[in-house]
N, C-alpha and C. Protein backbone atom coordinates (compact mmCIF):
# COMPACT_ATOMS: atom_id res chain seq x y z
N UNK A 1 0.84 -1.18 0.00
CA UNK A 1 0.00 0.00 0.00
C UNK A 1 0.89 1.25 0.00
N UNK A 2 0.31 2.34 -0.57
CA UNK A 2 0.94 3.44 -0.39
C UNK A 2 1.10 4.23 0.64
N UNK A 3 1.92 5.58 0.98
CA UNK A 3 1.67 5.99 2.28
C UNK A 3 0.12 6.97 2.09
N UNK A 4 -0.36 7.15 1.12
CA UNK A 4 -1.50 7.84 0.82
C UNK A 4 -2.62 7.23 1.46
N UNK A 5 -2.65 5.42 1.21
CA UNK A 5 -3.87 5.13 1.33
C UNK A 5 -3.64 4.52 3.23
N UNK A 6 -2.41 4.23 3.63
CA UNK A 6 -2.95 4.35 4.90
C UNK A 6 -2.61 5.34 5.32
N UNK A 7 -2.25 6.82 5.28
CA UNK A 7 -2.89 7.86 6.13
C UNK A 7 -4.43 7.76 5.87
N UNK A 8 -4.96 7.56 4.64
CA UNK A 8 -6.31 7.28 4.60
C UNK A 8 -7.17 6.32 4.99
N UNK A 9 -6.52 5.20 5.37
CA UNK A 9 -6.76 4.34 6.31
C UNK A 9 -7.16 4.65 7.74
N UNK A 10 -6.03 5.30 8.01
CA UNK A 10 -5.62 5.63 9.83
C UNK A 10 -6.56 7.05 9.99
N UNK A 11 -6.87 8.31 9.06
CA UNK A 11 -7.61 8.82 9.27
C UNK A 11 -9.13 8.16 9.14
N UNK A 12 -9.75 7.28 8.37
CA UNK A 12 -11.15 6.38 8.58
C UNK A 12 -11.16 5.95 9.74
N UNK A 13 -10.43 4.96 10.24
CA UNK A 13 -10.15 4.72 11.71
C UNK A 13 -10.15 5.83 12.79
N UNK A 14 -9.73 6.66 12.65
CA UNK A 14 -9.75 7.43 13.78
C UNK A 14 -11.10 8.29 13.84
N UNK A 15 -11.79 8.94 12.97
CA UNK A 15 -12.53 9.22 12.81
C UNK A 15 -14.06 8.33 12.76
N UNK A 16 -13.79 6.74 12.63
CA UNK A 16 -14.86 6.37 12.68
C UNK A 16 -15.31 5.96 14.43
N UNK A 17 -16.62 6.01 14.73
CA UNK A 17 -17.06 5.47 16.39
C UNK A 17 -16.90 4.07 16.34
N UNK A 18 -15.90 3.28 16.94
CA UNK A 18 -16.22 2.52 17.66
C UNK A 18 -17.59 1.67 17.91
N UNK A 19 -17.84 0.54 17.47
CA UNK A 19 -18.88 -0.17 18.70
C UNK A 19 -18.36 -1.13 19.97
N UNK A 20 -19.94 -1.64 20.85
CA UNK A 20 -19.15 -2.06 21.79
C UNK A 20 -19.31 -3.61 20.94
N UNK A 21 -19.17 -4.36 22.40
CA UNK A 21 -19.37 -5.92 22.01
C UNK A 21 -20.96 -6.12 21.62
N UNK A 22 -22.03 -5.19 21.55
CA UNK A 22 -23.34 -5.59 21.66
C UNK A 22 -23.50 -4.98 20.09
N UNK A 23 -22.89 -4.23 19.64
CA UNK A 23 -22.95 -3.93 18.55
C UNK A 23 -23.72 -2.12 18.41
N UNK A 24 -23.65 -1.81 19.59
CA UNK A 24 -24.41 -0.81 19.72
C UNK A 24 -23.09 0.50 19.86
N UNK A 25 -23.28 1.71 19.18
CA UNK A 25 -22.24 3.05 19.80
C UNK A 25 -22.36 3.54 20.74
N UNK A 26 -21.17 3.96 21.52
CA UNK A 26 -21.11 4.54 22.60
C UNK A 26 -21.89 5.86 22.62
N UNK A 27 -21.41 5.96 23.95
CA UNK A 27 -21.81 7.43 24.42
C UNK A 27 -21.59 8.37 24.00
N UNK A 28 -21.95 9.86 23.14
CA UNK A 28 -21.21 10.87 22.56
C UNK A 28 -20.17 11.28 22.94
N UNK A 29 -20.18 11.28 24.53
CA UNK A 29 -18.90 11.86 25.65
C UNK A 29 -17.84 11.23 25.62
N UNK A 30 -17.75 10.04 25.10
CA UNK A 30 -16.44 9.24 25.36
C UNK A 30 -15.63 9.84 24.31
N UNK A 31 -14.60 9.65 24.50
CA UNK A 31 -13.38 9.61 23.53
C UNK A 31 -12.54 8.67 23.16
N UNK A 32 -11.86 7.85 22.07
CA UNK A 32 -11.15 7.10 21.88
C UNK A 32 -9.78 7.47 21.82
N UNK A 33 -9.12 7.05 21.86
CA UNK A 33 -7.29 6.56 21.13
C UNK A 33 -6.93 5.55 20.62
N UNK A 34 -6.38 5.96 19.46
CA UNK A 34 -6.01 4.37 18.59
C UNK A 34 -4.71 4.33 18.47
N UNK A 35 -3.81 3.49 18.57
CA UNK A 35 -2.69 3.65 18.52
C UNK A 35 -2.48 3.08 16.80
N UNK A 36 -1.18 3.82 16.03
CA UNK A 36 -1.44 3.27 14.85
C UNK A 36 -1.63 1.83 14.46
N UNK A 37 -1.22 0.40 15.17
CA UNK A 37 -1.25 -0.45 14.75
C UNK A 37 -2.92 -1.04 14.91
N UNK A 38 -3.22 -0.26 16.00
CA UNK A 38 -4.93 -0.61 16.63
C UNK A 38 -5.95 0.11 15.41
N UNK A 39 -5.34 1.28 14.60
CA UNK A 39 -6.58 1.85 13.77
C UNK A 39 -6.73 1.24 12.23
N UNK A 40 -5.23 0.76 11.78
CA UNK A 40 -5.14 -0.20 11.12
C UNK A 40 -5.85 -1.53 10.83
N UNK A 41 -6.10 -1.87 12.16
CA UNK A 41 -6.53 -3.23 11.97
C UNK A 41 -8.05 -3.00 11.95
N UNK A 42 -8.81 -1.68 13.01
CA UNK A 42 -9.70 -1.33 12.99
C UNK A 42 -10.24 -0.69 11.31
N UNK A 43 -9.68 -0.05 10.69
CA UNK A 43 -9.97 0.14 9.31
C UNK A 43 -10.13 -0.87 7.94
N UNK A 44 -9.36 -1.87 8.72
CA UNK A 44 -9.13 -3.54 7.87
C UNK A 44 -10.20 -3.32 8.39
N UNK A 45 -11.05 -3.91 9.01
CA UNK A 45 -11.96 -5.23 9.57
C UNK A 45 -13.38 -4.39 9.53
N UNK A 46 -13.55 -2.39 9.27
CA UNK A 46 -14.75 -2.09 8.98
C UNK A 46 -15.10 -1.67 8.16
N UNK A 47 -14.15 -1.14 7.14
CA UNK A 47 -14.13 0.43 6.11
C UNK A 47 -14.64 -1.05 5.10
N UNK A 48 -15.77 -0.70 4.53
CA UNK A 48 -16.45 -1.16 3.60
C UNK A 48 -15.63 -0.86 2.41
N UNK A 49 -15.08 -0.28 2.02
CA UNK A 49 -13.86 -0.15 0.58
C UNK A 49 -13.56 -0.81 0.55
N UNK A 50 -12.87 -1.15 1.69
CA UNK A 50 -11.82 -2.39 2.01
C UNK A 50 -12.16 -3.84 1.76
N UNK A 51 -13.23 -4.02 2.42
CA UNK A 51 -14.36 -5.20 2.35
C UNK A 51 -14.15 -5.80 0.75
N UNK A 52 -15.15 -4.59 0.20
CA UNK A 52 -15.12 -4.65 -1.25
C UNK A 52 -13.69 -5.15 -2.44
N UNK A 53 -12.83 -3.75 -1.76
CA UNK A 53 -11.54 -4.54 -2.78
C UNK A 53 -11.56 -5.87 -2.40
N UNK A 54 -11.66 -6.57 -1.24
CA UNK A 54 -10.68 -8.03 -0.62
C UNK A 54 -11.82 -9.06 -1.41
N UNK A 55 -13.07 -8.32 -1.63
CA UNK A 55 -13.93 -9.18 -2.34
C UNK A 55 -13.69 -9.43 -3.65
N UNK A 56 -13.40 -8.14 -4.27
CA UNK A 56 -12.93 -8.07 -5.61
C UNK A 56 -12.13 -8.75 -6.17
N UNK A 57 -10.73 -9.17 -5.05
CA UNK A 57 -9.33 -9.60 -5.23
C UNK A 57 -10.03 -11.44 -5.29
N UNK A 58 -10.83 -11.38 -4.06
CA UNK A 58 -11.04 -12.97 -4.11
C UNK A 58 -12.05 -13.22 -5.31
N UNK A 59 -12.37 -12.79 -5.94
CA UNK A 59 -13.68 -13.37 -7.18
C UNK A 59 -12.68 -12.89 -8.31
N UNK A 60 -11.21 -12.57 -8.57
CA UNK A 60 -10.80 -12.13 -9.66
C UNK A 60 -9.62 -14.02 -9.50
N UNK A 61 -9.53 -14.31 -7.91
CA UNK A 61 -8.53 -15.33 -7.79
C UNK A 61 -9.60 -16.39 -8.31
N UNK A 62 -10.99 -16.61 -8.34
CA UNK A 62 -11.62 -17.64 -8.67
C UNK A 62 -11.64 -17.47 -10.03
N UNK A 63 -11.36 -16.67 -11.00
CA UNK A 63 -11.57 -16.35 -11.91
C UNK A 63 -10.33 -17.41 -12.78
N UNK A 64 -9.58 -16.79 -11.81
CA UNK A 64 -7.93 -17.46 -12.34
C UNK A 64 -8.13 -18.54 -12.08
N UNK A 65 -8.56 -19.43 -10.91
CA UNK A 65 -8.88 -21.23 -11.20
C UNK A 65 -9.76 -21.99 -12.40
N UNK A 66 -10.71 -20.94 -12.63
CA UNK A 66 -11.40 -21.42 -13.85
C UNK A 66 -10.72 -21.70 -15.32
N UNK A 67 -10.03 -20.21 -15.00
CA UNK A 67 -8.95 -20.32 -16.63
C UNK A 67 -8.00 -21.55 -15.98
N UNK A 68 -7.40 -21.74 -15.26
CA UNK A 68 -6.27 -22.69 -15.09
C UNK A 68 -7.08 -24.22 -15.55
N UNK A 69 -8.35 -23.97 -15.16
CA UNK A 69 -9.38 -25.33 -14.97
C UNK A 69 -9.35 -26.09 -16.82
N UNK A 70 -9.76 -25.16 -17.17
CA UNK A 70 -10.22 -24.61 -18.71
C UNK A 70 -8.80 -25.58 -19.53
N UNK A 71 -7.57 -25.52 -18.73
CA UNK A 71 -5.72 -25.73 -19.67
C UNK A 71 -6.15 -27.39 -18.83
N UNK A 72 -6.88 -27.64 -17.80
CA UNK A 72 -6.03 -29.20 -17.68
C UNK A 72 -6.90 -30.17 -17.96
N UNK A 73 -6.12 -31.63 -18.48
CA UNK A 73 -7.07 -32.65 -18.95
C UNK A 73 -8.39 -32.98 -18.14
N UNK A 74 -9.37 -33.06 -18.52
CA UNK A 74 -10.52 -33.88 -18.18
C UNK A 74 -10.80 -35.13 -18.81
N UNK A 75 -10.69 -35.86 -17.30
CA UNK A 75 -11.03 -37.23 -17.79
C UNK A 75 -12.13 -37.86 -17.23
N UNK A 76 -13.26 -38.65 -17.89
CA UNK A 76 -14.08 -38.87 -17.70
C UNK A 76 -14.63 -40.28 -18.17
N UNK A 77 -15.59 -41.28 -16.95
CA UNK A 77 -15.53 -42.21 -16.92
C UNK A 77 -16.46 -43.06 -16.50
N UNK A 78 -17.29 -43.90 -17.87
CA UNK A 78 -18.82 -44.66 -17.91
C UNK A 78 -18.89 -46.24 -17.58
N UNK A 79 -19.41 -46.73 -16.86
CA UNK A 79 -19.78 -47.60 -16.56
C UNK A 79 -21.15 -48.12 -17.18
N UNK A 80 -21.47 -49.62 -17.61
CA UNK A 80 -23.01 -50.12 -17.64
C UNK A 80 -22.82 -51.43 -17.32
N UNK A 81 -23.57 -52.00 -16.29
CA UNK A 81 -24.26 -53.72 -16.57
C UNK A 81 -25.63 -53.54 -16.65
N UNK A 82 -25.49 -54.95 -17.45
CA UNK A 82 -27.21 -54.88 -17.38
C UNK A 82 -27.27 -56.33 -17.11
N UNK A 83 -27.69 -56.96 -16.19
CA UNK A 83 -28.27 -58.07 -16.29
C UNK A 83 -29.71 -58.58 -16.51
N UNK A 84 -29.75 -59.31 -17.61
CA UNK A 84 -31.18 -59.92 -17.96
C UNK A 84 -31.69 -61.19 -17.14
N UNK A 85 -32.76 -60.79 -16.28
CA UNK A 85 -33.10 -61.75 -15.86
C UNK A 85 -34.05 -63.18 -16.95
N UNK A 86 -34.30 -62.65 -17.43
CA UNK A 86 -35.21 -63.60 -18.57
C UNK A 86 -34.36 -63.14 -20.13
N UNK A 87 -33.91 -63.98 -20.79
CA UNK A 87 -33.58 -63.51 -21.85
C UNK A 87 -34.74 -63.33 -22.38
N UNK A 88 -34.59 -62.48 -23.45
CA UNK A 88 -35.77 -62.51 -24.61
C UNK A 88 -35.80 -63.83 -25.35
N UNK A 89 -36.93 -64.26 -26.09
CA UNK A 89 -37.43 -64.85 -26.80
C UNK A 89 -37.61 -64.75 -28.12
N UNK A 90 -37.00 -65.19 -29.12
CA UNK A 90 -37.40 -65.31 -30.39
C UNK A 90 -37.79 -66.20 -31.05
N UNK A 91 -39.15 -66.37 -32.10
CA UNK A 91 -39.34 -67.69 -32.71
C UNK A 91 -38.91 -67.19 -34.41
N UNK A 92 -38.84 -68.52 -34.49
CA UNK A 92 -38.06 -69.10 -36.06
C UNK A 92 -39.06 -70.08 -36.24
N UNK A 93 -39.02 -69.22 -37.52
CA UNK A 93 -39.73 -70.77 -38.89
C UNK A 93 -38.85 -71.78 -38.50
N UNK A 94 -40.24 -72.94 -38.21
CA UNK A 94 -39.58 -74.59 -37.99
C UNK A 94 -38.86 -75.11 -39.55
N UNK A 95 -39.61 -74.30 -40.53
CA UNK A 95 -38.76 -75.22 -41.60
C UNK A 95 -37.12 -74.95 -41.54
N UNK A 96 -36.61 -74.12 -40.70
CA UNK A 96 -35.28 -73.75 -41.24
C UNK A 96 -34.84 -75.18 -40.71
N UNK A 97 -35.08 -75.49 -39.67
CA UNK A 97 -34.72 -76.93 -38.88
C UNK A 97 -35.06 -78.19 -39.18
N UNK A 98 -36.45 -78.23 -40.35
CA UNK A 98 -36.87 -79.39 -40.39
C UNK A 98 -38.01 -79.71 -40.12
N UNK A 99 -38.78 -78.86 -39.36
CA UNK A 99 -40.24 -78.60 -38.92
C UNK A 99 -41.20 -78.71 -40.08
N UNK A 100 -41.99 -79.00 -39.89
CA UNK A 100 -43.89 -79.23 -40.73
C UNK A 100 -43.40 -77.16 -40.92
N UNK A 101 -43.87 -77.02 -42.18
CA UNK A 101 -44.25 -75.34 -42.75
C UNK A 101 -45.45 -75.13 -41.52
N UNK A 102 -45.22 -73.50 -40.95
CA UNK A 102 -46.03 -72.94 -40.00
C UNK A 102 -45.89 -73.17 -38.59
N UNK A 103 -45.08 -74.22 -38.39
CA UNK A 103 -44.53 -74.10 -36.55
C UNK A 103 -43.59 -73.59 -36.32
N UNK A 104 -43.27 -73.03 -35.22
CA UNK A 104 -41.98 -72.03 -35.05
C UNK A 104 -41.60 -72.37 -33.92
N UNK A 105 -40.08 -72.31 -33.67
CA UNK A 105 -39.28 -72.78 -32.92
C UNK A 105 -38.92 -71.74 -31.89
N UNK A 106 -38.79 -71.24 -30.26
CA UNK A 106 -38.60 -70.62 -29.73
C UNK A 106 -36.69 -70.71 -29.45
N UNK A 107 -36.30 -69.51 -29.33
CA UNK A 107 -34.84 -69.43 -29.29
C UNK A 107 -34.94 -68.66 -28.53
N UNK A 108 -33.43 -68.35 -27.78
CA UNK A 108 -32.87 -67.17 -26.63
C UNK A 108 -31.65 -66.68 -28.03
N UNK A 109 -31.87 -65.36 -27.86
CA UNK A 109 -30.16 -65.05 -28.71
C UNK A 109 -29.59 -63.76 -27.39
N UNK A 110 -28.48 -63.65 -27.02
CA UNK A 110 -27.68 -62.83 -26.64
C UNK A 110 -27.28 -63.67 -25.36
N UNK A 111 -26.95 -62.93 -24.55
CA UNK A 111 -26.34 -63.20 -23.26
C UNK A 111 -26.94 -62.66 -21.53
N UNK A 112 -26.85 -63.70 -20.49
CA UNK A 112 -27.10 -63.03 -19.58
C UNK A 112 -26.83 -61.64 -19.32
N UNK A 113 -25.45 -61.68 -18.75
CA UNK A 113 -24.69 -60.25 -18.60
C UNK A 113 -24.18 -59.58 -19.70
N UNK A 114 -24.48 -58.60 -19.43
CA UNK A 114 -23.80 -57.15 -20.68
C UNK A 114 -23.25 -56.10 -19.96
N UNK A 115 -21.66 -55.97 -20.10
CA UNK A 115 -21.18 -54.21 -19.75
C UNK A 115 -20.39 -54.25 -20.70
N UNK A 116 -20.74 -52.72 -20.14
CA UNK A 116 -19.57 -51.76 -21.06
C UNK A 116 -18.85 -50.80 -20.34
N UNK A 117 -17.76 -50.39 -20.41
CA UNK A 117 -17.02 -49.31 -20.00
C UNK A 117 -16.30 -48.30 -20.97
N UNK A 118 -15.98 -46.93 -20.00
CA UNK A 118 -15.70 -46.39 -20.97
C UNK A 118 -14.24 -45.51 -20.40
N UNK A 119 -13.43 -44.72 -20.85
CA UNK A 119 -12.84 -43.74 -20.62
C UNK A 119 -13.04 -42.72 -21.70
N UNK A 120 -13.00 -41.55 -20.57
CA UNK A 120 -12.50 -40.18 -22.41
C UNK A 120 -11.85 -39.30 -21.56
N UNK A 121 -10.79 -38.67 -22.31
CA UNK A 121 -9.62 -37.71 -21.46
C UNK A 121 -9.44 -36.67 -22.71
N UNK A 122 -9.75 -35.49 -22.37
CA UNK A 122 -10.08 -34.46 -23.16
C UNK A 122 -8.79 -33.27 -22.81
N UNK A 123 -8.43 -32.47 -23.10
CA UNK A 123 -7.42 -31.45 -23.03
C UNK A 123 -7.43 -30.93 -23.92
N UNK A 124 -7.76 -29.28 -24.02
CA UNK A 124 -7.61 -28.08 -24.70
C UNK A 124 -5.85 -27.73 -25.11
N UNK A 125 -5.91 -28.45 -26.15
CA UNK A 125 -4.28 -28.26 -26.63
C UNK A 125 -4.14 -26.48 -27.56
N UNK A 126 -4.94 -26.23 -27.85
CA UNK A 126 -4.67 -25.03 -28.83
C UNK A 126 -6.20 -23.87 -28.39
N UNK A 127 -6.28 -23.12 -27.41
CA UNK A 127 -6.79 -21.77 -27.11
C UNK A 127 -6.39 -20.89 -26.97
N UNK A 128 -5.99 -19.91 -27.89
CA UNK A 128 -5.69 -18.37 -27.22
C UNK A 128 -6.17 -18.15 -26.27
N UNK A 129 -7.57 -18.16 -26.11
CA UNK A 129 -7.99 -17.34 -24.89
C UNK A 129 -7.43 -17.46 -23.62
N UNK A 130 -7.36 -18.93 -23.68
CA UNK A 130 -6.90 -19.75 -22.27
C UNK A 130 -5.99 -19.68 -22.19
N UNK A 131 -4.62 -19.60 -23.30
CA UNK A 131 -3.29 -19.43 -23.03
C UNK A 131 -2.93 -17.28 -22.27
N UNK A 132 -4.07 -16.80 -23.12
CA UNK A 132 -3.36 -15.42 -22.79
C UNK A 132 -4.20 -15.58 -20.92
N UNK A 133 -5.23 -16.26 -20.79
CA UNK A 133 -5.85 -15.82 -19.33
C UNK A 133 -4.85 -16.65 -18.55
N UNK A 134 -3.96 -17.59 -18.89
CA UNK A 134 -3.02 -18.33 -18.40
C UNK A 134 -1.75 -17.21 -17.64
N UNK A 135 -1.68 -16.29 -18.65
CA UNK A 135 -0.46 -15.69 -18.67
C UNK A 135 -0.65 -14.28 -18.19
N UNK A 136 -2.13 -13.88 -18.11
CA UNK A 136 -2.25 -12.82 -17.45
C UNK A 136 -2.92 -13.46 -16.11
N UNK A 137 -2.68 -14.35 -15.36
CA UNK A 137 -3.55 -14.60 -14.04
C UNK A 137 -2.29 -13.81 -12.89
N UNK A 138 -1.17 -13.67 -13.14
CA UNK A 138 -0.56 -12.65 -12.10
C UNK A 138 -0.86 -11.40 -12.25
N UNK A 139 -0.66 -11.14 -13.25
CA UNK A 139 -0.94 -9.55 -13.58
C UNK A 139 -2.27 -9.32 -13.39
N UNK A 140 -3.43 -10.03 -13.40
CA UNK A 140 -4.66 -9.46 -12.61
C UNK A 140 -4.46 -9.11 -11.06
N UNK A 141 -4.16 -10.14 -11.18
CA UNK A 141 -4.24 -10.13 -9.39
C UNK A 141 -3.74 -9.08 -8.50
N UNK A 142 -2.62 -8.71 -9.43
CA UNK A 142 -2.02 -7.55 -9.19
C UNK A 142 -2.70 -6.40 -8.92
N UNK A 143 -3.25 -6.08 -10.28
CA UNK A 143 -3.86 -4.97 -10.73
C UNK A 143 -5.18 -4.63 -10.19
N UNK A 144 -6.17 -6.14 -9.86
CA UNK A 144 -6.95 -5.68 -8.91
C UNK A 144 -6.51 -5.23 -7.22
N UNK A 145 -4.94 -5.66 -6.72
CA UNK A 145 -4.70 -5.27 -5.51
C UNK A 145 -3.95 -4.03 -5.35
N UNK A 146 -3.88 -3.54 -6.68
CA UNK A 146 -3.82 -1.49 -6.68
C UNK A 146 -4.94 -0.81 -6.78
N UNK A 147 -6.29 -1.41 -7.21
CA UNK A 147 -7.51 -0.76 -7.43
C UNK A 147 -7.85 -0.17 -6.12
């Protein structure tokens, strides 16, 4: 920080009232003293600016996990069984077998169990976008912690 913004700090602090533990302000009559390290911390923890930038800084750092998210492989991964309790049923012309023409022969075709599995592993090999948000994720961070 500059020396600008904490004299502007330490003057918010000193100038702002105090609450107690109940959340309520004192008495008009009282007076405070802050010593500089006490108005500091007091200007961290109320001055709504402040609040805001530290909010700013943290939703610009989530920003930067997404782009980082965006550069690394995704891999992804399917499972199926199916077990048939009853196979299906198919009938066949008896003549193929030898049968009288017009009777039909009942068959099972396939199998009890059936799976399948799968893998897929995906990676963004060629994005500008993602390479320049790659390469500017310091320099934001920065730049939102001078704002």
């Amino acid at each position: 920080m500059t020396r600008y913004c904490l004299l502007y700090i330490i003057l918010l602090a000193a100038t702002a009232t105090p609450r107690s533990a109940s959340g309520q302000a004192p008495k008009a009559n009282h007076h405070y003293a802050f010593s500089i390290q006490q108005a500091l911390d007091y200007a961290k923890a109320n001055n709504v600016q402040v609040k805001n930038a530290l909010l700013t800084v943290q939703a610009q750092k989530e920003t930067n996990r997404e782009i980082t998210a965006a550069a690394l492989p995704n891999i992804t991964g399917t499972g199926n069984l199916m077990n048939y309790l009853e196979l299906p049923v198919s009938l066949l012309p008896g003549e193929i077998f030898g049968q009288p023409p017009g009777t039909y022969i009942p068959v099972r075709f396939g199998t009890k169990y059936n799976s399948t599995v799968g893998v897929q592993l995906q990676q963004t090999l060629f994005d500008g976008q993602v390479f320049v948000g790659l390469q500017a994720r310091k320099t934001s961070i920065d730049f939102q912690l001078k704002m």
